[in-house]
N, C-alpha and C. Protein backbone atom coordinates (compact mmCIF):
# COMPACT_ATOMS: atom_id res chain seq x y z
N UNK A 1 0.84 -1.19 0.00
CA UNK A 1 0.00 0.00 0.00
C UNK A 1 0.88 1.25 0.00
N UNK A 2 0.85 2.17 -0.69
CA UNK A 2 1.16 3.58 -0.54
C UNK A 2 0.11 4.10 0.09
N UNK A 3 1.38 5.14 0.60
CA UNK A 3 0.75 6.29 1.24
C UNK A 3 1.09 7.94 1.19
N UNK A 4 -0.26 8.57 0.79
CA UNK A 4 0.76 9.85 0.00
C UNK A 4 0.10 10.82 1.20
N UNK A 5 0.99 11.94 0.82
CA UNK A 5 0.87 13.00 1.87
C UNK A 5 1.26 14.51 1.34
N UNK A 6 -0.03 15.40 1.66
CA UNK A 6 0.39 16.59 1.53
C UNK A 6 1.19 17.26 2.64
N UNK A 7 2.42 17.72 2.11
CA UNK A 7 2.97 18.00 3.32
C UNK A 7 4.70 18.65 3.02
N UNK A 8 4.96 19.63 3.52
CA UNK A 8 6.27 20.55 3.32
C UNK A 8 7.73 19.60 4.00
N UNK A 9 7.14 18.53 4.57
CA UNK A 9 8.52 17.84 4.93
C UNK A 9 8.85 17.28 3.22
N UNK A 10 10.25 16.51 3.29
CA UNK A 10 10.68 15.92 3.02
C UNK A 10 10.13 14.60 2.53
N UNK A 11 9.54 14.33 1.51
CA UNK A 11 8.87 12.65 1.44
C UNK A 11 9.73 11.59 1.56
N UNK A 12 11.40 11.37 1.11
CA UNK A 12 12.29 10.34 1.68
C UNK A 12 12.08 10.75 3.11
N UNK A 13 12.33 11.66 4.38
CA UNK A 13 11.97 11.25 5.21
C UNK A 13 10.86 10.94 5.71
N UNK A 14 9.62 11.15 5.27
CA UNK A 14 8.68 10.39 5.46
C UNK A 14 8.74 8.87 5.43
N UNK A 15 9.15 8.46 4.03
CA UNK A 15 9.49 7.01 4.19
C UNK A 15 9.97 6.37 4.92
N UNK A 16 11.00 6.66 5.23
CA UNK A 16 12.20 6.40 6.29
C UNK A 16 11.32 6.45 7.97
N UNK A 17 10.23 7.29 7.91
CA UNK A 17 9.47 7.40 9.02
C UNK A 17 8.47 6.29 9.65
N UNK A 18 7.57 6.33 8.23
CA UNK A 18 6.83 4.94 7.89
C UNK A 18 6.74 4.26 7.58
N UNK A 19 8.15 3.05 7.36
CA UNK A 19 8.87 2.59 6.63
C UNK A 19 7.42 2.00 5.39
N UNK A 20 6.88 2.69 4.66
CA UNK A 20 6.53 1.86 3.69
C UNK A 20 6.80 3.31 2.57
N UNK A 21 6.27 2.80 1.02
CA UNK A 21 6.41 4.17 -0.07
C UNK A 21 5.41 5.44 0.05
N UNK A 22 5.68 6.56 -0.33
CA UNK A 22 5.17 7.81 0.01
C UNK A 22 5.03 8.13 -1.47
N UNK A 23 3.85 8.92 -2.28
CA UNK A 23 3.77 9.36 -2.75
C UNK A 23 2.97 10.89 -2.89
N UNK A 24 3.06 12.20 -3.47
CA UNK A 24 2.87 13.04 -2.67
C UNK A 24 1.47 13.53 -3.30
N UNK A 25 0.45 14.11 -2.70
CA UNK A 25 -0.30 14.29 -2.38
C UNK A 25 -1.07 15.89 -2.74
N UNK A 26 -1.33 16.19 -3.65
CA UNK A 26 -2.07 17.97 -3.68
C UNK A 26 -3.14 18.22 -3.67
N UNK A 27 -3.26 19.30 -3.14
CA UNK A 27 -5.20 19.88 -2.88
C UNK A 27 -4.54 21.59 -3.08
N UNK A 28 -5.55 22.34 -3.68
CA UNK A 28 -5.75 23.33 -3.30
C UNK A 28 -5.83 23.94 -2.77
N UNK A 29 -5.96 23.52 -1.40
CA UNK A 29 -5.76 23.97 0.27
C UNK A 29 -4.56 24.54 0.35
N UNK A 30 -3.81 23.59 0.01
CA UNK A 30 -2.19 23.96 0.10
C UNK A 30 -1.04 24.02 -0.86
N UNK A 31 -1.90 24.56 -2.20
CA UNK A 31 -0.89 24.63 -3.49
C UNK A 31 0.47 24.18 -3.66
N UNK A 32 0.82 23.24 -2.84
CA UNK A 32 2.48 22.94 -2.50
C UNK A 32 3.18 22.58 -4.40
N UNK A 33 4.50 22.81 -4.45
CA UNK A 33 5.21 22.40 -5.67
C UNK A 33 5.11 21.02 -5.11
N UNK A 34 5.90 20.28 -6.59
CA UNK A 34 6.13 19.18 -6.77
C UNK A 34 7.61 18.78 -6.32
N UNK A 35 7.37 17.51 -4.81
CA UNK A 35 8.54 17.21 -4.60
C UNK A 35 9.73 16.92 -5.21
N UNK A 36 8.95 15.76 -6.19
CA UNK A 36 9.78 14.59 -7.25
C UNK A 36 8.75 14.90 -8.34
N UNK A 37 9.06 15.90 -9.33
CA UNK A 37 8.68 16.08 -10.24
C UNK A 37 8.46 14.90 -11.46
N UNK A 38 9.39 14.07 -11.16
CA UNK A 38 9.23 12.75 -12.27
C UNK A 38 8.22 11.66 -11.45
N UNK A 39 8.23 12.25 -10.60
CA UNK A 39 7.15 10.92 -10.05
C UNK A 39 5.60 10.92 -9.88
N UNK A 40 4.86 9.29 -9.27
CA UNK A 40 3.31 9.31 -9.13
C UNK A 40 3.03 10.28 -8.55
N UNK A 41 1.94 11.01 -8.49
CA UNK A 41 1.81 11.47 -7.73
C UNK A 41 -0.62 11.47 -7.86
N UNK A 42 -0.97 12.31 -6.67
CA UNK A 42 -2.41 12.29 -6.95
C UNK A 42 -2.98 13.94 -6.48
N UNK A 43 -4.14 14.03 -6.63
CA UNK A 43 -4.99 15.26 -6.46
C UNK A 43 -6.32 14.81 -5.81
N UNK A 44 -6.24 15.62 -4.37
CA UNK A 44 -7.51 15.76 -3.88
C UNK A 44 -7.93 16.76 -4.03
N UNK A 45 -9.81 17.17 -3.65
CA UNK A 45 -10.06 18.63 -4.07
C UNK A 45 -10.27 19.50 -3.18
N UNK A 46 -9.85 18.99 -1.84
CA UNK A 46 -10.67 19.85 -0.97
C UNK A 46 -11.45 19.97 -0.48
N UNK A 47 -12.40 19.37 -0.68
CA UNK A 47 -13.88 19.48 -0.28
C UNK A 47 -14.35 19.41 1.39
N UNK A 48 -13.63 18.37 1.33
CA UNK A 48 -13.78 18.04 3.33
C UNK A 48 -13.55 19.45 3.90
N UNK A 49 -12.72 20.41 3.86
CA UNK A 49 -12.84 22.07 4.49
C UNK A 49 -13.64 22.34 4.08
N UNK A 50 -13.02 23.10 2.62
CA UNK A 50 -14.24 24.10 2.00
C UNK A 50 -13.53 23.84 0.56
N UNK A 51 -14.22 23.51 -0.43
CA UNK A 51 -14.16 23.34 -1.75
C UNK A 51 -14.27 24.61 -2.79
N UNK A 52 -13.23 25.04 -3.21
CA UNK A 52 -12.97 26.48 -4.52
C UNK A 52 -13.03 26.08 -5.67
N UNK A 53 -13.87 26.26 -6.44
CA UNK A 53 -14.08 26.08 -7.75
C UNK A 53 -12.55 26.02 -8.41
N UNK A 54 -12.19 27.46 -8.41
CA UNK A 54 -11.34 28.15 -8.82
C UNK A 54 -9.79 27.61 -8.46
N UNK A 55 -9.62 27.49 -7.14
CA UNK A 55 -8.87 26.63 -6.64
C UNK A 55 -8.03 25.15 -7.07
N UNK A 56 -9.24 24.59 -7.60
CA UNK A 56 -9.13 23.32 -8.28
C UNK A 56 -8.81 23.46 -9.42
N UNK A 57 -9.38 24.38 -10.20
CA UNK A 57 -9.29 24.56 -11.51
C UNK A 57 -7.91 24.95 -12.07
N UNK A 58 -7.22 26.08 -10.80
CA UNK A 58 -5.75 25.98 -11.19
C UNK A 58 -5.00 24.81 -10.65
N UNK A 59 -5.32 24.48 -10.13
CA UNK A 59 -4.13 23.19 -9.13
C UNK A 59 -4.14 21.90 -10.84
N UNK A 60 -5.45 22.03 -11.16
CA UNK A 60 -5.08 20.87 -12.55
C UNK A 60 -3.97 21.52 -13.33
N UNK A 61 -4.35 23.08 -13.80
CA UNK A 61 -3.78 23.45 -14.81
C UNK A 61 -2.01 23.60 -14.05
N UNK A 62 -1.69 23.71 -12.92
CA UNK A 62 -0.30 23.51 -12.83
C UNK A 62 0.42 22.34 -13.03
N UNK A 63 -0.49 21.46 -12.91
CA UNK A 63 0.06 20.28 -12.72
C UNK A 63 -0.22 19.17 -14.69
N UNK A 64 -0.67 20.00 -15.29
CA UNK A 64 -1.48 19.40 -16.68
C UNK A 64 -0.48 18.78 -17.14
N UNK A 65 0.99 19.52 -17.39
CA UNK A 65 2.20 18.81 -18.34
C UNK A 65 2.86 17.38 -16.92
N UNK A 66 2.27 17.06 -15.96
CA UNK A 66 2.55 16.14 -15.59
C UNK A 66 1.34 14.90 -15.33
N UNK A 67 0.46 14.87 -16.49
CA UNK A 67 -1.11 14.82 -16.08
C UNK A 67 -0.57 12.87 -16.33
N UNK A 68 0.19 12.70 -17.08
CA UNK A 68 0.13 11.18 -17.29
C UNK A 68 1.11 10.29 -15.46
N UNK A 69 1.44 10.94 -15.18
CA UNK A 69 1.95 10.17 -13.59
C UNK A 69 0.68 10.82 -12.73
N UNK A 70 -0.53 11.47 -13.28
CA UNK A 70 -1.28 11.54 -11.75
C UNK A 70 -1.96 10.33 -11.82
N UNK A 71 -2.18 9.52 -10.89
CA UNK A 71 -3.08 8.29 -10.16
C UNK A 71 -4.32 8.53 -10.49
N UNK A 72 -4.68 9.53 -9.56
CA UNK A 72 -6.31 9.95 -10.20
C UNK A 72 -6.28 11.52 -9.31
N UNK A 73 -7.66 12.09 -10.23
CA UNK A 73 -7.67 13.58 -9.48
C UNK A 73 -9.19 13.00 -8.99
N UNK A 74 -9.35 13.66 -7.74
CA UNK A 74 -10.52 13.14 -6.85
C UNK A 74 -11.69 14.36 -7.42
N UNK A 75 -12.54 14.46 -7.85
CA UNK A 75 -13.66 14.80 -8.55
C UNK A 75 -14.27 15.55 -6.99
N UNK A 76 -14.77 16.70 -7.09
CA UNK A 76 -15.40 17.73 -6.35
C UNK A 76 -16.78 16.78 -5.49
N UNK A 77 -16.75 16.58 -4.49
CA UNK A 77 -18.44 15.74 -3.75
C UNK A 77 -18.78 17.00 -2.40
N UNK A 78 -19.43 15.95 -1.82
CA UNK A 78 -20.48 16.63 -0.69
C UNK A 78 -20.09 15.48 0.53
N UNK A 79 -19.56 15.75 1.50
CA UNK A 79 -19.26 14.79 2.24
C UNK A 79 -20.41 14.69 2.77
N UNK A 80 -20.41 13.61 2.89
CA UNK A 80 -21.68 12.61 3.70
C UNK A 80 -22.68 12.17 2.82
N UNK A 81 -22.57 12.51 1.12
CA UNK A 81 -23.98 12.76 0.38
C UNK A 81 -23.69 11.94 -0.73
N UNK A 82 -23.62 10.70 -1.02
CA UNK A 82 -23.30 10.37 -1.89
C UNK A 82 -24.22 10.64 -3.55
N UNK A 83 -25.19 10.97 -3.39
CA UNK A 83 -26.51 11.61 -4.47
C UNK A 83 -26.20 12.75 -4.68
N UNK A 84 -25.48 13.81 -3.95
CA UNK A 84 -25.18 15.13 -4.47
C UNK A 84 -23.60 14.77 -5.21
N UNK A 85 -23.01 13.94 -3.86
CA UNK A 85 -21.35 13.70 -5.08
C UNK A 85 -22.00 13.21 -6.48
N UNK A 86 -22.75 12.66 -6.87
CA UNK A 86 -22.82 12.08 -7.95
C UNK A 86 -22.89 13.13 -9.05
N UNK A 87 -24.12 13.96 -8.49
CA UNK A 87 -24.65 14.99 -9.11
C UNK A 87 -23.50 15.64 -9.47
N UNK A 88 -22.28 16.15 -8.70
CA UNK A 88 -21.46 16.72 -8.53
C UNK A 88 -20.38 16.60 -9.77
N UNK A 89 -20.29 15.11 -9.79
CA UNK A 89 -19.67 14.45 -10.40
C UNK A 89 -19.53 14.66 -12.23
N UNK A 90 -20.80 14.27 -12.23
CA UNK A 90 -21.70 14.62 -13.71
C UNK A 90 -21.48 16.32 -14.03
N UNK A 91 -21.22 16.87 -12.76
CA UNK A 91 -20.76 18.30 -13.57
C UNK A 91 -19.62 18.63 -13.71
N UNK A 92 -18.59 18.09 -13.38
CA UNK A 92 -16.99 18.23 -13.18
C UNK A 92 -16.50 17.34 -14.65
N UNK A 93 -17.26 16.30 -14.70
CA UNK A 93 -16.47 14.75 -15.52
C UNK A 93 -16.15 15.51 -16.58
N UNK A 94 -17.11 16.46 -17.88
CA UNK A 94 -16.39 16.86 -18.80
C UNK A 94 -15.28 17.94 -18.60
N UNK A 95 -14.86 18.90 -17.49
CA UNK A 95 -14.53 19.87 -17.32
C UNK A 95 -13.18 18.78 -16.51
N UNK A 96 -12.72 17.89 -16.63
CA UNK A 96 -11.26 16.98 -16.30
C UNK A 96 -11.19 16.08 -17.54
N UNK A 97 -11.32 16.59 -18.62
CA UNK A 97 -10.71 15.77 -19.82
C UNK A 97 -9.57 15.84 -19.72
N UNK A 98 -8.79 14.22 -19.99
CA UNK A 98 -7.52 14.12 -19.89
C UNK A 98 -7.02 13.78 -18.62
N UNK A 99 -7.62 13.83 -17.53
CA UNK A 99 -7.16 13.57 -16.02
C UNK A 99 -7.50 11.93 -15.63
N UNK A 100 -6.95 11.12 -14.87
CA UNK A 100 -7.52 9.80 -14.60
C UNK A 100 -8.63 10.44 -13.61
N UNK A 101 -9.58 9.77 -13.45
CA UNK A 101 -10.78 10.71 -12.61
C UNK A 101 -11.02 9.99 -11.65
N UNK A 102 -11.53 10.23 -9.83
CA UNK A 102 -11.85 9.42 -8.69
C UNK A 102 -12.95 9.82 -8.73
N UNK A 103 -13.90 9.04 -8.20
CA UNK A 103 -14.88 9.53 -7.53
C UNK A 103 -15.39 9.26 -6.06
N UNK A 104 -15.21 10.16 -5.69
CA UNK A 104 -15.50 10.09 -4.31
C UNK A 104 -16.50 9.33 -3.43
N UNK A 105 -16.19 8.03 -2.89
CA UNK A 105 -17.80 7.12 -2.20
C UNK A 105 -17.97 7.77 -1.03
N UNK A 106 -19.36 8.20 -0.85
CA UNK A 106 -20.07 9.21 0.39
C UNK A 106 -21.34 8.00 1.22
N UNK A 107 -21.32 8.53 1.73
CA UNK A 107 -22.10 7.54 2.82
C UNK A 107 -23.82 7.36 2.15
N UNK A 108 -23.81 6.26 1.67
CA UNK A 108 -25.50 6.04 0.83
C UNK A 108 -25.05 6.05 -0.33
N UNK A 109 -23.64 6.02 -1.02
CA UNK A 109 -23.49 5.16 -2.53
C UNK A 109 -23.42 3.48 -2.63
N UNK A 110 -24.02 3.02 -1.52
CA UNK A 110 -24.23 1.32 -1.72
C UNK A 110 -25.26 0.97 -2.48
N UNK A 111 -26.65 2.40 -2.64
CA UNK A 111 -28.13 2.65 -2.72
C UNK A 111 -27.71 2.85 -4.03
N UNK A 112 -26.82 3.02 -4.50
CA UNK A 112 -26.67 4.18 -5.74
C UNK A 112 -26.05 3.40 -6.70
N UNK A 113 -25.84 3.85 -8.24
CA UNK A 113 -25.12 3.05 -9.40
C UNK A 113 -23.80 3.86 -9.28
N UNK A 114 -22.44 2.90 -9.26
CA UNK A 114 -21.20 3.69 -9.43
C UNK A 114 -21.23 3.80 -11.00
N UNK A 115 -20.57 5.03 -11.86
CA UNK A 115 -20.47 4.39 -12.94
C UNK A 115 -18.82 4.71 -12.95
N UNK A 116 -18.72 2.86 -13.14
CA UNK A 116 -17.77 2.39 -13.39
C UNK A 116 -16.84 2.83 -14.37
N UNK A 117 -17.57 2.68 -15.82
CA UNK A 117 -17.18 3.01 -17.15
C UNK A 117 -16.26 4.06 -17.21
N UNK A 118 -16.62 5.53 -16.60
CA UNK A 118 -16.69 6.59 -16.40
C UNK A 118 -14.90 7.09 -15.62
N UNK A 119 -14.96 6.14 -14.63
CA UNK A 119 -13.71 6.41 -13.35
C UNK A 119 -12.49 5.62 -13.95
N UNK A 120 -11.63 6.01 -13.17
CA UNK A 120 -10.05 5.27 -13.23
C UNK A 120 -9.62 4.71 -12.01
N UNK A 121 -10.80 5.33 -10.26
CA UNK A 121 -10.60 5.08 -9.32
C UNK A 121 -11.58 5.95 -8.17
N UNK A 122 -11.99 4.81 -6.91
CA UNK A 122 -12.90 5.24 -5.73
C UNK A 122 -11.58 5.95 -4.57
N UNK A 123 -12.21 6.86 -4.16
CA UNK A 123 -11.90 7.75 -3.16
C UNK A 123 -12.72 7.04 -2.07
N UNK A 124 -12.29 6.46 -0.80
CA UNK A 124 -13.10 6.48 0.18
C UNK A 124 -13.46 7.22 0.81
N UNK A 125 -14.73 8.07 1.35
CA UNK A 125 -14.66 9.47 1.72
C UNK A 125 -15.80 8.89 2.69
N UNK A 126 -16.73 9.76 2.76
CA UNK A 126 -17.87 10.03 3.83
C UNK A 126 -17.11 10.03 5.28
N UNK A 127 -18.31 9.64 6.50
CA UNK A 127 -18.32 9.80 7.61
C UNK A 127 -17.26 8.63 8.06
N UNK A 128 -17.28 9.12 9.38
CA UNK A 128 -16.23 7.81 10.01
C UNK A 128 -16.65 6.66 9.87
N UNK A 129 -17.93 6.73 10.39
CA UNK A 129 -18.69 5.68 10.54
C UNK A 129 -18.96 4.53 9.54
N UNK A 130 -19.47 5.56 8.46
CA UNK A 130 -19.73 4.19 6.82
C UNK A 130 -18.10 4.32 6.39
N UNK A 131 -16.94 5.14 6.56
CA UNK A 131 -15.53 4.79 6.35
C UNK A 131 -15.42 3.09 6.51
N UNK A 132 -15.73 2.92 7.84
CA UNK A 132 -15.39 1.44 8.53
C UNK A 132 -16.75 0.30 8.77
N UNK A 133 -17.65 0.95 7.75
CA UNK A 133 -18.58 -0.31 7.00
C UNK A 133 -18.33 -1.56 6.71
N UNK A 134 -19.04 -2.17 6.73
CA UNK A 134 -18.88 -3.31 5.47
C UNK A 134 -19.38 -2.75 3.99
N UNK A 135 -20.23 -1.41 4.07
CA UNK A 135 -20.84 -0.61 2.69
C UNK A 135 -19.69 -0.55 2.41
N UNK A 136 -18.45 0.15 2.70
CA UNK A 136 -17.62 1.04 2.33
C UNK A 136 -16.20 -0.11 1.71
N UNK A 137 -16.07 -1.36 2.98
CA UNK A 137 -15.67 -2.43 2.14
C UNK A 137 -15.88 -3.22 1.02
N UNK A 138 -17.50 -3.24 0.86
CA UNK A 138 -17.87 -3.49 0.00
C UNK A 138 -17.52 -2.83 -1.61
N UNK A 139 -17.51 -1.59 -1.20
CA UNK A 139 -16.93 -1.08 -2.59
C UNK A 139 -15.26 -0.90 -2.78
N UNK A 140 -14.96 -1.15 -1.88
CA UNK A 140 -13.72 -1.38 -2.20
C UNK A 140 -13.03 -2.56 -2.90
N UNK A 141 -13.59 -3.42 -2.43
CA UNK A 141 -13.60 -5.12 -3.12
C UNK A 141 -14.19 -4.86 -4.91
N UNK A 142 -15.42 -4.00 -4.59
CA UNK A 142 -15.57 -3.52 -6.50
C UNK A 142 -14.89 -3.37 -6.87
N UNK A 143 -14.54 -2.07 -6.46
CA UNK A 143 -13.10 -1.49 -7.04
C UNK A 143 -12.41 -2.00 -7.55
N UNK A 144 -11.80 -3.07 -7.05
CA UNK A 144 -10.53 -3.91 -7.23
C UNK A 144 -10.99 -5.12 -8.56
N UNK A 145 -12.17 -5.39 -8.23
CA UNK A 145 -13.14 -6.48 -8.96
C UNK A 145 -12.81 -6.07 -10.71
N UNK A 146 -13.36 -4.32 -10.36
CA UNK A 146 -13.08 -3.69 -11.72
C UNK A 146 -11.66 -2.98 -12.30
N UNK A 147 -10.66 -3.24 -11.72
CA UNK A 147 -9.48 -2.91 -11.77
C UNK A 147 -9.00 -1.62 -11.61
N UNK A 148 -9.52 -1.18 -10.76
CA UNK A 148 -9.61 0.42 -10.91
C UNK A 148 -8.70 0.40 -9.18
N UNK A 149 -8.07 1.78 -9.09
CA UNK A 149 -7.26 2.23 -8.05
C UNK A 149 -9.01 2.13 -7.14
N UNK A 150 -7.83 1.87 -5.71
CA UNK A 150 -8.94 2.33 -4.30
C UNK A 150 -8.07 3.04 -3.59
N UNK A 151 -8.37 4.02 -3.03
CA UNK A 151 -7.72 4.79 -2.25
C UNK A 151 -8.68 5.47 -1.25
N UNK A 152 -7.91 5.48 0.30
CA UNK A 152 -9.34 5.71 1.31
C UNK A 152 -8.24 6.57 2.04
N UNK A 153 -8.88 8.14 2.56
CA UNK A 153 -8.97 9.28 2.66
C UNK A 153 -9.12 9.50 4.48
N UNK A 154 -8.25 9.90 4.81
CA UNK A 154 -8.17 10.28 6.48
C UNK A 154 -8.04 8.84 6.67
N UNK A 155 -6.82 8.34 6.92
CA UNK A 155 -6.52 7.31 7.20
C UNK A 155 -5.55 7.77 8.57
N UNK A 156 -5.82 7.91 9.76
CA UNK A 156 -4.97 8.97 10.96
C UNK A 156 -4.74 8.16 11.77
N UNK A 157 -4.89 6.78 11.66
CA UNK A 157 -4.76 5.38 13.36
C UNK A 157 -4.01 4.50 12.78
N UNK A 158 -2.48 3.63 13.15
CA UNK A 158 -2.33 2.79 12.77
C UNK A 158 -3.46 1.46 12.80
N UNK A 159 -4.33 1.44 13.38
CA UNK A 159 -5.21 0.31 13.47
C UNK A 159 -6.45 0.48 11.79
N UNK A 160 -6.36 2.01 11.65
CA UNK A 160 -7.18 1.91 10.70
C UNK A 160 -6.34 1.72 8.88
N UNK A 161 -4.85 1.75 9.38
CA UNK A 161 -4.35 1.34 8.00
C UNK A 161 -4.33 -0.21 7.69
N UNK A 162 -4.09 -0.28 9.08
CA UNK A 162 -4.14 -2.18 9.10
C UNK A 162 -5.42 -2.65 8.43
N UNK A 163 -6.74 -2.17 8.51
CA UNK A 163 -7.64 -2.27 7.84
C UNK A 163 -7.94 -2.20 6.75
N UNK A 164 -7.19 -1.12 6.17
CA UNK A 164 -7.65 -1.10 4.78
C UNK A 164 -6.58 -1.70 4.18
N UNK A 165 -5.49 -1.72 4.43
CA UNK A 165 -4.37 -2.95 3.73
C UNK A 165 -4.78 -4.51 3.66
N UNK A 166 -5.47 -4.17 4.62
CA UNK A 166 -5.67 -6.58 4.54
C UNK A 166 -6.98 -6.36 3.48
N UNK A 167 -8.14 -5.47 3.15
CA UNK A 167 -9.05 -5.35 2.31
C UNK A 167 -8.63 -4.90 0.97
N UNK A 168 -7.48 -4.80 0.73
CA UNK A 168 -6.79 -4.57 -1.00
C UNK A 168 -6.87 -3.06 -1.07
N UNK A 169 -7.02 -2.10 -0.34
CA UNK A 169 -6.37 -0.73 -0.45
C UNK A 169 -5.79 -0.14 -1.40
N UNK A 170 -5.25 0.18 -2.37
CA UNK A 170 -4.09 0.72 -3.16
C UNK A 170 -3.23 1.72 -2.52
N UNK A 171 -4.10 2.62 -1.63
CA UNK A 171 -3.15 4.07 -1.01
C UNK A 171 -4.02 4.46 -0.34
N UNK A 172 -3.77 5.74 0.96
CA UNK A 172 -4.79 6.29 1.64
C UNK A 172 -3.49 7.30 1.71
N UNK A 173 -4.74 8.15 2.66
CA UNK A 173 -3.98 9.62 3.36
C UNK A 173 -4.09 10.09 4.29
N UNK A 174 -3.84 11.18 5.12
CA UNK A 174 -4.34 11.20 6.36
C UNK A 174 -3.58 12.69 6.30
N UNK A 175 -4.32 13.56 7.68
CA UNK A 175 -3.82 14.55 7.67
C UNK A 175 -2.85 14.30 8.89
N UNK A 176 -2.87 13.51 9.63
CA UNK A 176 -2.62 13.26 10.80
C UNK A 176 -0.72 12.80 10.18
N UNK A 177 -0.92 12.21 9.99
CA UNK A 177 0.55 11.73 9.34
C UNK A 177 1.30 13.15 8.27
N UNK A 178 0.39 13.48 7.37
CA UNK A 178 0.73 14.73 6.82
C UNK A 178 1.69 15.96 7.60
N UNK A 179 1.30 16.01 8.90
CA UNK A 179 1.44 16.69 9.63
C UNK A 179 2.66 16.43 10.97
N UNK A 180 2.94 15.35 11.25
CA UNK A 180 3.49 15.22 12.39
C UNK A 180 4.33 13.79 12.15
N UNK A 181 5.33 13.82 12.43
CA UNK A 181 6.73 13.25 12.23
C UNK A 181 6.28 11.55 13.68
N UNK A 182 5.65 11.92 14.22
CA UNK A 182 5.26 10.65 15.64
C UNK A 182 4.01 10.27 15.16
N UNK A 183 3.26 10.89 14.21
CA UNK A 183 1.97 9.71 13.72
C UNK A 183 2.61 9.22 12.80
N UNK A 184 3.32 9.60 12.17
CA UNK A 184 4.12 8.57 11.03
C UNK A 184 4.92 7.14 11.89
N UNK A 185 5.62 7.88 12.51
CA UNK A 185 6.45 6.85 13.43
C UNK A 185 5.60 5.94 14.10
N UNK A 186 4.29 6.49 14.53
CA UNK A 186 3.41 5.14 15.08
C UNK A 186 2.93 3.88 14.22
N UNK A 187 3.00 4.86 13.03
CA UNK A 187 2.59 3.93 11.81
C UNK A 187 3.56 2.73 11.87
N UNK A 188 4.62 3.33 11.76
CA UNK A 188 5.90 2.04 11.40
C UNK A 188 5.91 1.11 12.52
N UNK A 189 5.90 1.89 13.59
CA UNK A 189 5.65 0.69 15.18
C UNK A 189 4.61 -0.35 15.46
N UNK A 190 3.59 0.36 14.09
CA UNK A 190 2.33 -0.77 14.04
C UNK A 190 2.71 -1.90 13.22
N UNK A 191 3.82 -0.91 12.24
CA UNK A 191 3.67 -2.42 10.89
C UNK A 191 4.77 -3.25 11.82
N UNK A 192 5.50 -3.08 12.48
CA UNK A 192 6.66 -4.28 13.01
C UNK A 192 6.53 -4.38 14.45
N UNK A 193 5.44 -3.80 15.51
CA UNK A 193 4.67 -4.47 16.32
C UNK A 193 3.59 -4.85 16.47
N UNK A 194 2.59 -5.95 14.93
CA UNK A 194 1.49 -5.77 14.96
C UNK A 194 0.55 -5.56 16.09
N UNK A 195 0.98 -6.57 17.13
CA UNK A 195 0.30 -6.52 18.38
C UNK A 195 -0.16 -5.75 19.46
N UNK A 196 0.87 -4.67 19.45
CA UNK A 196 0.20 -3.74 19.90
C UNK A 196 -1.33 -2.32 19.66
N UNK A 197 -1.96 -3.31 18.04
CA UNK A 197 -2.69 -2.57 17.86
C UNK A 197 -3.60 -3.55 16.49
N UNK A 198 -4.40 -3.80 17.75
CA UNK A 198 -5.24 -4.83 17.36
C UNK A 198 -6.68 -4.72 16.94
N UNK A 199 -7.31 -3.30 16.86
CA UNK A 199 -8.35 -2.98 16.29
C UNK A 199 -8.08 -1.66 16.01
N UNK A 200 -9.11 -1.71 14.89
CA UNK A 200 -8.91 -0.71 13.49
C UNK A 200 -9.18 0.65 14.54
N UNK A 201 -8.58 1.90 14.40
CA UNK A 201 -8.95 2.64 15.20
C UNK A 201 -10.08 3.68 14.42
């Protein structure tokens, strides 16, 4: 599993932190340059704060001449709403031609049609709560079914990476790790002391 991170440190020391791969991470929130310009990298939009049209709209266009290493750009939603992300969705999809596209799963897209056809990859998003579903597993196992990236979003507990790694994960993020040099380090203490952390947090 990767794990990418927006964030002004250093991504080799990140690695070195959590001993697994880092790939880096942009939103509009925090316009950061490109660490490793030759490398994967992905795009979230923001939305979980506060979502800028405008915002987004430049963060693609800086990043356009590196558009074939992005993973996927996470498509504009409504946290908690999976019927408005959709809606949401359908208005963004032509306005990211050329981008691999995510779409964001919100709490009540189990009710709903993903379209598959359409994506390159699921964003796990919504509430904490349907985060650590069996709904939310459930589409993750799609995901994978249909060969498409999964990647799940505020990933901040070593107990909750352990989770989404044994369910086929591709990458997550977290702000929590983004941010602080000892949630990373807890991370690594989880992967080589499993035992001390034995439910998903």
């Amino acid at each position: 599993m990767i794990f990418m991170l927006d964030t002004p440190d250093d991504l080799t020391e990140c690695e070195s932190e959590m001993g697994m791969a880092i790939e880096q991470l942009f939103t509009p929130l925090t316009r950061r340059n490109a660490q490793r310009p030759g490398a994967h990298f992905a795009m979230d939009n923001g939305a979980f704060s506060r979502f800028n049209p405008d915002g987004f709209r430049t963060m693609l266009a800086k990043h356009w001449d590196r558009r074939e290493l992005c993973r996927f750009v996470a498509l504009p939603d409504v946290v908690g709403s999976a019927r408005r992300t959709l809606e949401l969705f359908d208005h963004w999809y032509p306005q990211t031609e050329g981008w691999k596209r995510a779409l964001v799963a919100q709490d009540g897209i189990e009710n709903l049609t993903i379209p598959w056809n359409l994506i390159d990859a699921i964003f796990i998003g919504g509430s904490t709560k349907w985060k650590m579903s069996k709904d939310a597993e459930d589409v993750i196992r799609a995901t994978k079914a249909c060969d498409k990236w999964a990647h799940v979003g505020r990933i901040n507990t070593p107990g909750r990476l352990e989770h989404f790694q044994s369910i086929g994960a591709d990458s997550g993020d977290g702000t929590g790790p983004a941010r602080f040099s000892h949630m990373r380090e807890a991370i690594y203490k989880a992967a080589t002391e499993p035992t001390l952390f034995s439910q998903a947090g």
